[in-house]
Structures are given as C-alpha cells and as structure tokens.
C-alpha atoms as a PDB file:
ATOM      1  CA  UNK A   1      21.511   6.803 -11.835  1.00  0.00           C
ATOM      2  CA  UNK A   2      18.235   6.599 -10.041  1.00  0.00           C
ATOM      3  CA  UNK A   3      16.944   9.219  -7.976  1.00  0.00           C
ATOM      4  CA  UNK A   4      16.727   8.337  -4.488  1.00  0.00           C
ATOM      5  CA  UNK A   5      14.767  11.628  -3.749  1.00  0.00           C
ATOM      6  CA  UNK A   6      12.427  13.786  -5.790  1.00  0.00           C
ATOM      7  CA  UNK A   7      14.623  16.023  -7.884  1.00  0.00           C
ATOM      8  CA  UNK A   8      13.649  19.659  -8.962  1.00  0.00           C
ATOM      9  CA  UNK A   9      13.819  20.842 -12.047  1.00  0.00           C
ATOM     10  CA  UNK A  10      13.666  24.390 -14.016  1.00  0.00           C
ATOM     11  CA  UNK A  11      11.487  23.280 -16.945  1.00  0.00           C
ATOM     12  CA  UNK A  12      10.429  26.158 -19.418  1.00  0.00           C
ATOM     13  CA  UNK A  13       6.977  26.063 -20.118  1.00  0.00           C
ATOM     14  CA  UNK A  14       7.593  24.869 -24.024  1.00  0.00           C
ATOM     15  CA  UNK A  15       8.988  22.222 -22.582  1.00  0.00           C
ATOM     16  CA  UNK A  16       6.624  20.853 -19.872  1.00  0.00           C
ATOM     17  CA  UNK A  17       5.218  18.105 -22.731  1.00  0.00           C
ATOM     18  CA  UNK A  18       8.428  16.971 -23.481  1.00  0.00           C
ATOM     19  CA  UNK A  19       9.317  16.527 -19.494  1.00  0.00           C
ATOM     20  CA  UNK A  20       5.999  15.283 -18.675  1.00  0.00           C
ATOM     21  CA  UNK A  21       6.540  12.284 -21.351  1.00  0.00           C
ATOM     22  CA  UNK A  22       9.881  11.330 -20.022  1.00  0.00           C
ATOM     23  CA  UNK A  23       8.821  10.544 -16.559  1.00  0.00           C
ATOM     24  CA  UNK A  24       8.598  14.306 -14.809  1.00  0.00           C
ATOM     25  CA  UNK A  25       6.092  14.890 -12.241  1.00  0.00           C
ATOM     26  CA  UNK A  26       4.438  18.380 -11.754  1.00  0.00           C
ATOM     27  CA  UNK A  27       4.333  19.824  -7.980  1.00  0.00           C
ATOM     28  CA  UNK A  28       0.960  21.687  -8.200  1.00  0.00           C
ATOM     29  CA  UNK A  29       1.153  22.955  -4.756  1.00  0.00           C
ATOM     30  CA  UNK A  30       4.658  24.391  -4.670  1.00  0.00           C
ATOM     31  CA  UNK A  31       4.121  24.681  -8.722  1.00  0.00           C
ATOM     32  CA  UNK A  32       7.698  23.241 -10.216  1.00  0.00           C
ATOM     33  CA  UNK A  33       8.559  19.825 -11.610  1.00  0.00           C
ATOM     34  CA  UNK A  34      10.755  17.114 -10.177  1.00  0.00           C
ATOM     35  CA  UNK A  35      12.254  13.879 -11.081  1.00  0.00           C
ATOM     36  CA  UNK A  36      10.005  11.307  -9.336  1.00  0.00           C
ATOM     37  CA  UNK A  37      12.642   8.779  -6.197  1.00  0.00           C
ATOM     38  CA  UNK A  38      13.141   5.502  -8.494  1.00  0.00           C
ATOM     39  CA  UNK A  39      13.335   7.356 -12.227  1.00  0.00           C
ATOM     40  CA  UNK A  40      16.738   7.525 -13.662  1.00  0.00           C
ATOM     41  CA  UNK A  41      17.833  11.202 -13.576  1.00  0.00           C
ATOM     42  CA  UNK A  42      20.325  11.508 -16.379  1.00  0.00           C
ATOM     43  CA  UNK A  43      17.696  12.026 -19.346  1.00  0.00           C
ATOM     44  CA  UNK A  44      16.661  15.374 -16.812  1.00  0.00           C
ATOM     45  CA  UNK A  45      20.388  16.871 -17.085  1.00  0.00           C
ATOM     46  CA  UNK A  46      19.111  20.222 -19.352  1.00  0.00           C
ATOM     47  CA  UNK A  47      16.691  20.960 -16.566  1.00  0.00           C
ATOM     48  CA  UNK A  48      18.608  20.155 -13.797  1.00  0.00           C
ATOM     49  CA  UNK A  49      19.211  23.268 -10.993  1.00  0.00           C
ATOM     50  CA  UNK A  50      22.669  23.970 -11.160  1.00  0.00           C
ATOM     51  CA  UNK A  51      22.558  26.081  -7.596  1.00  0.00           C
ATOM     52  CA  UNK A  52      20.533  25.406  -4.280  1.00  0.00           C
ATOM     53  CA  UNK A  53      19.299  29.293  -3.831  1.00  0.00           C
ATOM     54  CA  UNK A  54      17.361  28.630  -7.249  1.00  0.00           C
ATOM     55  CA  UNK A  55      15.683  25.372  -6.327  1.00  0.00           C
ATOM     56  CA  UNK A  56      14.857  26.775  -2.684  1.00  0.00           C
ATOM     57  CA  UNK A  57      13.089  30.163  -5.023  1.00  0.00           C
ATOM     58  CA  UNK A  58      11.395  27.048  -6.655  1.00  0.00           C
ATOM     59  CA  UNK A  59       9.759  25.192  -3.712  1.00  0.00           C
ATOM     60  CA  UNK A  60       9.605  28.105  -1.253  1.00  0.00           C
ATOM     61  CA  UNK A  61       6.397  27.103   0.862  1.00  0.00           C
ATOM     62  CA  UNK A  62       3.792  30.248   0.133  1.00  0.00           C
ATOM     63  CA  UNK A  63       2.243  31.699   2.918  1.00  0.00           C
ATOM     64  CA  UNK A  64      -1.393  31.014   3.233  1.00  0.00           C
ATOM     65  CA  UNK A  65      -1.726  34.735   4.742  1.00  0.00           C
ATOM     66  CA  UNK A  66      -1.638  37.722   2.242  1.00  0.00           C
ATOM     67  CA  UNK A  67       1.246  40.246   3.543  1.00  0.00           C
ATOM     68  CA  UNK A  68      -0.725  43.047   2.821  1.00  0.00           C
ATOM     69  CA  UNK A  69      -5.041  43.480   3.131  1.00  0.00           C
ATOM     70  CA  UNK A  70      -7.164  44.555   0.198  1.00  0.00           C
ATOM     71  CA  UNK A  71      -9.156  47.049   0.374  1.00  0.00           C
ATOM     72  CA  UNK A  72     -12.588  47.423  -1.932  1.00  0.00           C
ATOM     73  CA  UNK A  73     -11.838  48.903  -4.814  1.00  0.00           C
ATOM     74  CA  UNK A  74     -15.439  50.040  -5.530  1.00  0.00           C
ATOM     75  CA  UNK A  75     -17.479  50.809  -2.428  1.00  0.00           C
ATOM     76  CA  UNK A  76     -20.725  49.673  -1.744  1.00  0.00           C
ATOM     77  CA  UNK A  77     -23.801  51.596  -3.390  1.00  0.00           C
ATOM     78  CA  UNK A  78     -27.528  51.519  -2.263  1.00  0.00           C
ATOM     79  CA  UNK A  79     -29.993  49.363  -4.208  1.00  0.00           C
ATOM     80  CA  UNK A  80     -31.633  51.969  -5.831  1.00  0.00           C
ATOM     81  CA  UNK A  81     -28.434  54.165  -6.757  1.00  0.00           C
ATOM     82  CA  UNK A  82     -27.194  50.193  -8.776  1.00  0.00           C
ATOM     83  CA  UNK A  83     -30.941  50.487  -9.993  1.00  0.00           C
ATOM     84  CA  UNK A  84     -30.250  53.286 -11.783  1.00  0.00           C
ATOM     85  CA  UNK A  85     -27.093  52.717 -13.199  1.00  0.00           C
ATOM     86  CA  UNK A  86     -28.443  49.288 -14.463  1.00  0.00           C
ATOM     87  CA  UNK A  87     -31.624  51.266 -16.285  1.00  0.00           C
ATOM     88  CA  UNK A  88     -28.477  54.337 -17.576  1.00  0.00           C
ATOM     89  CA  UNK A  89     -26.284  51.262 -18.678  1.00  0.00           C
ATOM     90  CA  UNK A  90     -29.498  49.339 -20.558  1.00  0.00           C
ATOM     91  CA  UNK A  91     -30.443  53.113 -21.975  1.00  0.00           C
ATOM     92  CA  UNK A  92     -27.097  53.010 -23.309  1.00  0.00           C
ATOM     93  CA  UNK A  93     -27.193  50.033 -25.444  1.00  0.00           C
ATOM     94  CA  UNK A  94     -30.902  50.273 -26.203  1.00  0.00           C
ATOM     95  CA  UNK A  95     -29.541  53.574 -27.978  1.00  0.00           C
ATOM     96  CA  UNK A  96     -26.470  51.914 -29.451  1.00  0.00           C
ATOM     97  CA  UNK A  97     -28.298  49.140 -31.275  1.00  0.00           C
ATOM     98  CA  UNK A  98     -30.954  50.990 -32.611  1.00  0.00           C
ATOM     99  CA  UNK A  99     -28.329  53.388 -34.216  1.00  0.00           C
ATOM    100  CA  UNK A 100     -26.709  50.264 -35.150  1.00  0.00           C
ATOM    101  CA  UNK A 101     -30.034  49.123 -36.647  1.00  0.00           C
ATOM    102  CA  UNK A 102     -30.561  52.208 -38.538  1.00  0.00           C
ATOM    103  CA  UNK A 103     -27.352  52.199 -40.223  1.00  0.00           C
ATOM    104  CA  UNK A 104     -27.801  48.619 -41.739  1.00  0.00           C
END
C-alpha cells in the first residue's frame, strides 16, 4: 500500500539509520519523520502512530514567539570593573601554572 499522503512516524533515535535507509524522510522544521506520498507504507508498521493526539504532539506547529521573556542573567558591568576581573582571572592562572611548574 502506497502512501497517498506523508505519514508520521514515532522513530526512536537508534533507529533513525535504519528508517532513513528504508525510504523515511526527516521533517526538520516540525522535527519527526514521515513516510514520503508514493513509498509503500507497510515496511513503516513498528513506527507507525497508533493514536491521532500523539501524531498531532508530533507535528504541533511551534510558536515563533517565546511564552515567557528572558531576562539577563548577568547584568551589565563597566569596562573597567570587566578590566579588572580579566587582570584577577589572568592573576589566577599565572599563579596556578607556575605552582604547576614548580611541582614538575
């Protein structure tokens, strides 16, 4: 039987080789595989979606607008203030390597 639409599939990741050499098609942009219109569906039947609320979970358009805005994690710092914590940070490993030097 030939698939007269694309078909989705549930395809573990393990598995995506095996799919992939049999004819599957990967949906980068709602990220799931199908069965391509035209390729006989029967050697698909293990990855098949049994219900429609799974494949609709599957190819559920995402929104292109985060729900929720980030906020800056670190906030910004003058030029000097990074200035300094770039000179601490190289103090740091200048001390670090010549310890490490010393030992070997």
């Amino acid at each position: 039987m030939d698939a007269s639409s694309n078909i989705p599939l549930k395809v573990p990741f393990n598995e995506k080789d095996q799919a992939k050499a049999m004819g599957a098609r990967w949906n980068a942009e709602s990220k799931h595989w199908y069965v391509p219109q035209g390729v006989d569906a029967a050697p698909f039947e293990k990855w098949l979606v049994a219900d429609g609320s799974a494949v609709q979970a599957v190819i559920k358009p995402v929104s292109a607008k985060p729900a929720v805005q980030a906020k800056p994690v670190v906030q910004a710092k003058s030029s000097a203030s990074i200035d300094d914590d770039i000179d601490d940070i190289n103090a740091m490993l200048r001390d670090a390597v010549e310890s490490f030097e010393d030992r070997y």
